[in-house]
C-alpha atoms as a PDB file:
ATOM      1  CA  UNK A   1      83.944 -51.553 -21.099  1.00  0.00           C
ATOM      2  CA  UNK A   2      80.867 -52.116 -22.873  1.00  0.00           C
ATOM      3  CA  UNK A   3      78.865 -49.335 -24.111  1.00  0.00           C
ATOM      4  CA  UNK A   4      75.284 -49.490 -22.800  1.00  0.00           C
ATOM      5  CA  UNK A   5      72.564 -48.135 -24.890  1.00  0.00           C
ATOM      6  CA  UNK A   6      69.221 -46.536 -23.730  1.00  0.00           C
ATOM      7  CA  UNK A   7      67.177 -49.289 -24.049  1.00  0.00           C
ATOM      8  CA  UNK A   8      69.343 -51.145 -21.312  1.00  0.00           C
ATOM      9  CA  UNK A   9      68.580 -48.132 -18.984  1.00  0.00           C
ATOM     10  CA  UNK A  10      64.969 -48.187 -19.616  1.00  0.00           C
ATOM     11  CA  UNK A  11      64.889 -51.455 -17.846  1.00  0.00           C
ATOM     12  CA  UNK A  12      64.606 -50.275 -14.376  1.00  0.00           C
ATOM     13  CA  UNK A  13      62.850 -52.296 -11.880  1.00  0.00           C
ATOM     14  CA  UNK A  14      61.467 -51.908  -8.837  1.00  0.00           C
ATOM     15  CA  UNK A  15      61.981 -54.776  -6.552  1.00  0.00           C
ATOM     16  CA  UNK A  16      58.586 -55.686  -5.328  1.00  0.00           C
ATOM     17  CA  UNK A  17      59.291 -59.279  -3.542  1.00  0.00           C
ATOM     18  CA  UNK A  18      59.444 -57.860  -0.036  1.00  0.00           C
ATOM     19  CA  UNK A  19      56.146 -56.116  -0.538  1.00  0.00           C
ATOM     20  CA  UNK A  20      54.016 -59.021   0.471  1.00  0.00           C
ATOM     21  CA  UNK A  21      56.104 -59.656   3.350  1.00  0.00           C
ATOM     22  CA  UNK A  22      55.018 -56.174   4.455  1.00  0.00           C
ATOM     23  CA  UNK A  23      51.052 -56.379   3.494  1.00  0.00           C
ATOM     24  CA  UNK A  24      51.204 -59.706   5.714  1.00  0.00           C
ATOM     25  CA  UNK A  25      53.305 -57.375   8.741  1.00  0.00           C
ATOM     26  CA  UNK A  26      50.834 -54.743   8.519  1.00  0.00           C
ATOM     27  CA  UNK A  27      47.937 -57.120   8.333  1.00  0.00           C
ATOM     28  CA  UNK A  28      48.758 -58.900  11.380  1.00  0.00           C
ATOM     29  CA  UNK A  29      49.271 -55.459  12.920  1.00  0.00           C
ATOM     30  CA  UNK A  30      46.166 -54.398  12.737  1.00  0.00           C
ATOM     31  CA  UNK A  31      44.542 -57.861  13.369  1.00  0.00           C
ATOM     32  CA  UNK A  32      46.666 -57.390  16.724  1.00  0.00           C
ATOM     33  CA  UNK A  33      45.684 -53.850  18.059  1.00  0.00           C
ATOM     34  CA  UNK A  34      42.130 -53.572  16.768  1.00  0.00           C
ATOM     35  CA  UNK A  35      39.745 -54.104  19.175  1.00  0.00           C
ATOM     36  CA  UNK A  36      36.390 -55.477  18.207  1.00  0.00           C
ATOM     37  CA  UNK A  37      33.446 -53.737  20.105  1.00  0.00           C
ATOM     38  CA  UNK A  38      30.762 -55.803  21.175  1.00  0.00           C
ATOM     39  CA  UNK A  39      27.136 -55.063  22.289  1.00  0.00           C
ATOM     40  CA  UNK A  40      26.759 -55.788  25.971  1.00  0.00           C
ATOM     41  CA  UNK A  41      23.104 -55.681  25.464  1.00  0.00           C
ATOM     42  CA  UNK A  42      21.069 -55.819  29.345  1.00  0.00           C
ATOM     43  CA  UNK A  43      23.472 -57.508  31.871  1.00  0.00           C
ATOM     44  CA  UNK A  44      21.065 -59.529  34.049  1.00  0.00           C
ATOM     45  CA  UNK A  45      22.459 -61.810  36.617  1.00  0.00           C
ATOM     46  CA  UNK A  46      20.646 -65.463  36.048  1.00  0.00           C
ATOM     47  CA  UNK A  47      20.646 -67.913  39.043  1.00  0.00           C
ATOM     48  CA  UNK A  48      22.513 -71.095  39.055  1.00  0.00           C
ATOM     49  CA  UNK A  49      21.788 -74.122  36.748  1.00  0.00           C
ATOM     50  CA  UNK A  50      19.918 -76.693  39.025  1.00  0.00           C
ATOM     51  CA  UNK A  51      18.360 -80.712  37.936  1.00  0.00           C
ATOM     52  CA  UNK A  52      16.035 -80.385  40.839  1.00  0.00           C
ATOM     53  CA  UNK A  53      12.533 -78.394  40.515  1.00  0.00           C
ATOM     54  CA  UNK A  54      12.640 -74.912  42.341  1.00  0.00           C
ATOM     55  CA  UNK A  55      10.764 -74.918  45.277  1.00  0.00           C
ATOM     56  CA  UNK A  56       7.253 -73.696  45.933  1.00  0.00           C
ATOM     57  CA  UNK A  57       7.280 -70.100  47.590  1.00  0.00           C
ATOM     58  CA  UNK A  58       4.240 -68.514  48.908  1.00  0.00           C
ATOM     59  CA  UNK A  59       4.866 -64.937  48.332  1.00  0.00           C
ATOM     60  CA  UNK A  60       2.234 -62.399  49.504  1.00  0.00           C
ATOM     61  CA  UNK A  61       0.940 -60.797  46.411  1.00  0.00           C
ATOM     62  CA  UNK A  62       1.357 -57.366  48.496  1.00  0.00           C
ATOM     63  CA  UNK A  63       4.903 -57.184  47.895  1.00  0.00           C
ATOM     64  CA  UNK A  64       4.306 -58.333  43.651  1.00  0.00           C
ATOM     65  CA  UNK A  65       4.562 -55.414  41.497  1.00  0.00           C
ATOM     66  CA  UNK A  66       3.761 -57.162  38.102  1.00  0.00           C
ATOM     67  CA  UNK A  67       4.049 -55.247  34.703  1.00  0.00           C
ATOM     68  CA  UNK A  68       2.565 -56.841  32.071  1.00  0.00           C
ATOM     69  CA  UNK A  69       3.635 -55.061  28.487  1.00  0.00           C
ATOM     70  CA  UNK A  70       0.693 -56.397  25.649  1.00  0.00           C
ATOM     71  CA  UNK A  71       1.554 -57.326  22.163  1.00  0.00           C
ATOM     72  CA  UNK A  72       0.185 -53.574  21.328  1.00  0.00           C
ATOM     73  CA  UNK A  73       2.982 -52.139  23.751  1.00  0.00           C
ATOM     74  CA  UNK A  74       0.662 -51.282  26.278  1.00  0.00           C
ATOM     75  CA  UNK A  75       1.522 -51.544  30.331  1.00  0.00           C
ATOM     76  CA  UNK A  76      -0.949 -52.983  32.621  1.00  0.00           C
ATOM     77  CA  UNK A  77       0.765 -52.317  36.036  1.00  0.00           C
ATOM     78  CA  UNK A  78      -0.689 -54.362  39.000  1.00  0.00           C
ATOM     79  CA  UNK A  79      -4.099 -54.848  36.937  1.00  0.00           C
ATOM     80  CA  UNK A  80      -4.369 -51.311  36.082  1.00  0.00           C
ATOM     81  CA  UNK A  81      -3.354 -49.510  32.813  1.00  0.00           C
ATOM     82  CA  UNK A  82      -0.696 -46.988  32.820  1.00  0.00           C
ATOM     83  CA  UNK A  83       1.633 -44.735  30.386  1.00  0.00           C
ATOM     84  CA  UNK A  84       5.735 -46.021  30.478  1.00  0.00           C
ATOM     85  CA  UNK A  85       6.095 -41.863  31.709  1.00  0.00           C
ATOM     86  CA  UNK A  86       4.517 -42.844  35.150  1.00  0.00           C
ATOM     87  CA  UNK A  87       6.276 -45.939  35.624  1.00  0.00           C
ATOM     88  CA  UNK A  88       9.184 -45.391  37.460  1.00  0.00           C
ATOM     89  CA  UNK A  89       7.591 -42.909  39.931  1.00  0.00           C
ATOM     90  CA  UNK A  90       4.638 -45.490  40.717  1.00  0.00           C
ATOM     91  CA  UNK A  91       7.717 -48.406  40.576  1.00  0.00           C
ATOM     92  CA  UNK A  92       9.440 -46.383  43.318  1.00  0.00           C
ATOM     93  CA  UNK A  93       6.452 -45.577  45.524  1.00  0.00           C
ATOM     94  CA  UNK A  94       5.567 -49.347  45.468  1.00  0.00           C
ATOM     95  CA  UNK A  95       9.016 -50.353  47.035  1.00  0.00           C
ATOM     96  CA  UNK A  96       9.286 -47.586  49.505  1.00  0.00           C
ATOM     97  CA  UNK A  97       5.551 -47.320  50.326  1.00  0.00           C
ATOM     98  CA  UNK A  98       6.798 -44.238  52.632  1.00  0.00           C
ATOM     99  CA  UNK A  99       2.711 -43.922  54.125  1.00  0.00           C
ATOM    100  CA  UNK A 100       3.181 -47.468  54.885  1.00  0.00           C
ATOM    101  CA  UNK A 101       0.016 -48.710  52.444  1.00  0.00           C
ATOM    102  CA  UNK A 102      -1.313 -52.230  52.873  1.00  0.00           C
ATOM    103  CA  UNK A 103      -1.451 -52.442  48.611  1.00  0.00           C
ATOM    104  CA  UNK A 104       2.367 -51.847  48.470  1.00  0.00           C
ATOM    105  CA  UNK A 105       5.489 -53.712  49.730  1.00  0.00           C
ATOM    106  CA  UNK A 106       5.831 -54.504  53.588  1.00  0.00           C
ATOM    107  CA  UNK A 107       9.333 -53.176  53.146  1.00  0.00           C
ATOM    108  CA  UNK A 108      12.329 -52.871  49.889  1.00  0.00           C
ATOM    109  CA  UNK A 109      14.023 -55.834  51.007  1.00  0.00           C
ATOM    110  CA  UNK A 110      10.921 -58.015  50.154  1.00  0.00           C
ATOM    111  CA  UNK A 111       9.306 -56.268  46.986  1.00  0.00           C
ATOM    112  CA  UNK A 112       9.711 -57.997  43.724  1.00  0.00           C
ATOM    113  CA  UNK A 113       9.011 -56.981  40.843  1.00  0.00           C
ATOM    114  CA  UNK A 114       7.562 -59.219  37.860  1.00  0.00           C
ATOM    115  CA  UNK A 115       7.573 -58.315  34.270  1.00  0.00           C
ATOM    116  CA  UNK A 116       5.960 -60.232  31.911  1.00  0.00           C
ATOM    117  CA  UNK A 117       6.307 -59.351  28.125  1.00  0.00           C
ATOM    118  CA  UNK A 118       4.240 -60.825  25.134  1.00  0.00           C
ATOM    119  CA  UNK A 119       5.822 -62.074  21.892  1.00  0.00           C
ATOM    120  CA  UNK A 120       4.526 -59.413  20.125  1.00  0.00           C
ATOM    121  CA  UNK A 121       5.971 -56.394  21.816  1.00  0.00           C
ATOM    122  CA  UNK A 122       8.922 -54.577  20.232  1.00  0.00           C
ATOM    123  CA  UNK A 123      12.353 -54.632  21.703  1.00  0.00           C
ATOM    124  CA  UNK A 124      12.643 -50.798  21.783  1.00  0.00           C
ATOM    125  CA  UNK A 125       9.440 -50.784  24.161  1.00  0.00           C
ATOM    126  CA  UNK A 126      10.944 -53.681  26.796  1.00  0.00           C
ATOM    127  CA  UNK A 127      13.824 -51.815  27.186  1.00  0.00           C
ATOM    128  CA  UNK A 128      12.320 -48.708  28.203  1.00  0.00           C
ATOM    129  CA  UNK A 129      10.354 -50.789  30.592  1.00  0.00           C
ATOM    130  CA  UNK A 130      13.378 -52.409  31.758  1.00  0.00           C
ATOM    131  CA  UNK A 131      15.187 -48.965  32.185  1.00  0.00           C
ATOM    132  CA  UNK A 132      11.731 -47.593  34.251  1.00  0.00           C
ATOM    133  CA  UNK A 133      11.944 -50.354  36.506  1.00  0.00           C
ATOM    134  CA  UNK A 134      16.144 -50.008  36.944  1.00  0.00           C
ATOM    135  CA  UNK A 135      15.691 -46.332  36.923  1.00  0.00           C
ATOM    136  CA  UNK A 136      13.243 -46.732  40.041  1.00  0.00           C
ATOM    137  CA  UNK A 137      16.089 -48.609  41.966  1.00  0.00           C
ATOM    138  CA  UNK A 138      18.681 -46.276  41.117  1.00  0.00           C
ATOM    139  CA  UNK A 139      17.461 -42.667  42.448  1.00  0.00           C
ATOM    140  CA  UNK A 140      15.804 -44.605  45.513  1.00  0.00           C
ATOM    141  CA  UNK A 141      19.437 -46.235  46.329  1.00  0.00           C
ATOM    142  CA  UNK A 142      20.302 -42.431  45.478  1.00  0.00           C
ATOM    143  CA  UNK A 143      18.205 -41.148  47.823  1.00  0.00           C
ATOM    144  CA  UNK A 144      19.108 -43.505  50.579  1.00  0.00           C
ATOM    145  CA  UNK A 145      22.635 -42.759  50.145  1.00  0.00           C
ATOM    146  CA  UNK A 146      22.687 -39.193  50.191  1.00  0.00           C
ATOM    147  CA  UNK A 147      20.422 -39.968  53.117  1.00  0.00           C
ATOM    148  CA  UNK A 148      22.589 -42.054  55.279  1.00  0.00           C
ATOM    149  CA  UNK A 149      26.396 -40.534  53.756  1.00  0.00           C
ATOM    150  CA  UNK A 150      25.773 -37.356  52.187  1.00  0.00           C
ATOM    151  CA  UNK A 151      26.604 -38.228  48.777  1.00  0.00           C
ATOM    152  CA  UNK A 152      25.271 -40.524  46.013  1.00  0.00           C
ATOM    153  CA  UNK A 153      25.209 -43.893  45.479  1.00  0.00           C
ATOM    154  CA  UNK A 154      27.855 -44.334  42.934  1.00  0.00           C
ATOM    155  CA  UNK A 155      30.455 -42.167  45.702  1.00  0.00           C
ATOM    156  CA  UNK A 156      30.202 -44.657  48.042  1.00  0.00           C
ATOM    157  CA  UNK A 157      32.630 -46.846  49.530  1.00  0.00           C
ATOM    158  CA  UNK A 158      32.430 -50.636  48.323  1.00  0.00           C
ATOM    159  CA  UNK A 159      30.858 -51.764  52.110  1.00  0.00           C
ATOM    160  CA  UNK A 160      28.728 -48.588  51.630  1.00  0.00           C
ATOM    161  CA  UNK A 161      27.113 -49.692  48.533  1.00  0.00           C
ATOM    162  CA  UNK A 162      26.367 -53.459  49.695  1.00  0.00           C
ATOM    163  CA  UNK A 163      24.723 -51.768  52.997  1.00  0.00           C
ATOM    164  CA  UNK A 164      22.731 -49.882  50.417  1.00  0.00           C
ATOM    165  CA  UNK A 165      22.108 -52.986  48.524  1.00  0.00           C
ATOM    166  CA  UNK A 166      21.037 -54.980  51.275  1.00  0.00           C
ATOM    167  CA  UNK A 167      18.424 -52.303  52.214  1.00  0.00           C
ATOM    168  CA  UNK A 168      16.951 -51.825  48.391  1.00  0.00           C
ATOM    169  CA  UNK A 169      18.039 -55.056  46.903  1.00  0.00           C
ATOM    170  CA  UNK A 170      17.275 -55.042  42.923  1.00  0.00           C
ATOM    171  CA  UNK A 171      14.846 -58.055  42.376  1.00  0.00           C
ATOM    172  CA  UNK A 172      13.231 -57.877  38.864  1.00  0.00           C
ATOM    173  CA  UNK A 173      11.752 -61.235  37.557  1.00  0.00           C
ATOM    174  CA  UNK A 174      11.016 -61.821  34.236  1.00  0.00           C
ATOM    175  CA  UNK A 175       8.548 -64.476  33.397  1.00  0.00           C
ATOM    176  CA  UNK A 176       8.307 -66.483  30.266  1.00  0.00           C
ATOM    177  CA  UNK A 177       6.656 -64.011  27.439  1.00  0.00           C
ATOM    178  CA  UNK A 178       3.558 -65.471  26.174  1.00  0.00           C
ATOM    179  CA  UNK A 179       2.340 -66.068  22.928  1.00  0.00           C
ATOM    180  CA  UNK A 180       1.167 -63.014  20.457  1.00  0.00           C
ATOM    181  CA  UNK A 181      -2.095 -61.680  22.243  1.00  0.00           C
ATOM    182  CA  UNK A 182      -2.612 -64.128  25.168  1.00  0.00           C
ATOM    183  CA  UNK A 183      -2.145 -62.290  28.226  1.00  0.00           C
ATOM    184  CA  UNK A 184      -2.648 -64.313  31.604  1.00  0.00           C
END
């Protein structure tokens, strides 16, 4: 037998040709079981895609709730001027109109409500708007629920909630924001 001297045992190696087989196995691991979140953002139901024009509706302005939010993110509800805080309340009094007014809807199944935006006004202000208006369905389909079943709206049974739905249906319709400072 040979004698081996120390600089033969000071050539140790570690084997690294598997390693890149294993950074590409753990790389496609976590490619595999990450999930990527992603911002739903306002989920708004659109109609269907149609060639032909819609057809004219006369509505009677009665049962119009329009919001218009300026370029200076100011509301002017129904011609009038009025604070986001006192929006949802007004929003809900409109659709129910419980003293049976002749300025507010006939009844919830036929009250729509238009919001108009300009250019100008921020994002963080049409959402809030947005979430007034939503926030107005919400506790009156809360209210009718615990009315007619005793518990809220989100307890209900699936038929329960579409008989809810049909009696407040959610009609918000956005019109085309116009340009920086021209309100019409």
């Amino acid at each position: 037998m040979g004698k081996t001297s120390s600089r033969d045992r000071m050539k140790n190696e570690i084997n690294a040709g598997s390693m890149a087989d294993i950074a590409f196995l753990l790389l496609i691991f976590f490619l595999v079981t990450t999930t990527i979140a992603e911002d739903k953002g306002v989920l708004v139901k659109l109609p269907p895609w149609s060639n032909e024009p819609p057809e004219n509706l006369k509505m009677n302005t009665r049962n119009v709730y329009s919001v218009l939010v300026n370029a200076d993110n100011q509301l002017l509800v129904r011609g009038e001027p009025m604070r986001v805080e006192d929006l949802k309340n007004n929003t809900k009094l409109f659709i129910s109109n419980p003293r049976k007014e002749q300025d507010k809807a006939e009844d919830p199944r036929k009250a729509i409500i238009s919001l108009k935006n300009d250019r100008g006004t921020k994002y963080k202000t049409f959402l809030t708007v947005y979430n007034e208006l939503k926030a107005a369905y919400t506790e009156l389909r809360n209210e009718e629920a615990e009315r007619r079943y005793g518990k809220l709206y989100d307890r209900l049974t699936k038929d329960q909630r579409a008989a809810i739905r049909a009696q407040i249906p959610l009609v918000i319709s956005e019109a085309e924001p116009t340009s920086f400072g021209d309100e019409e």
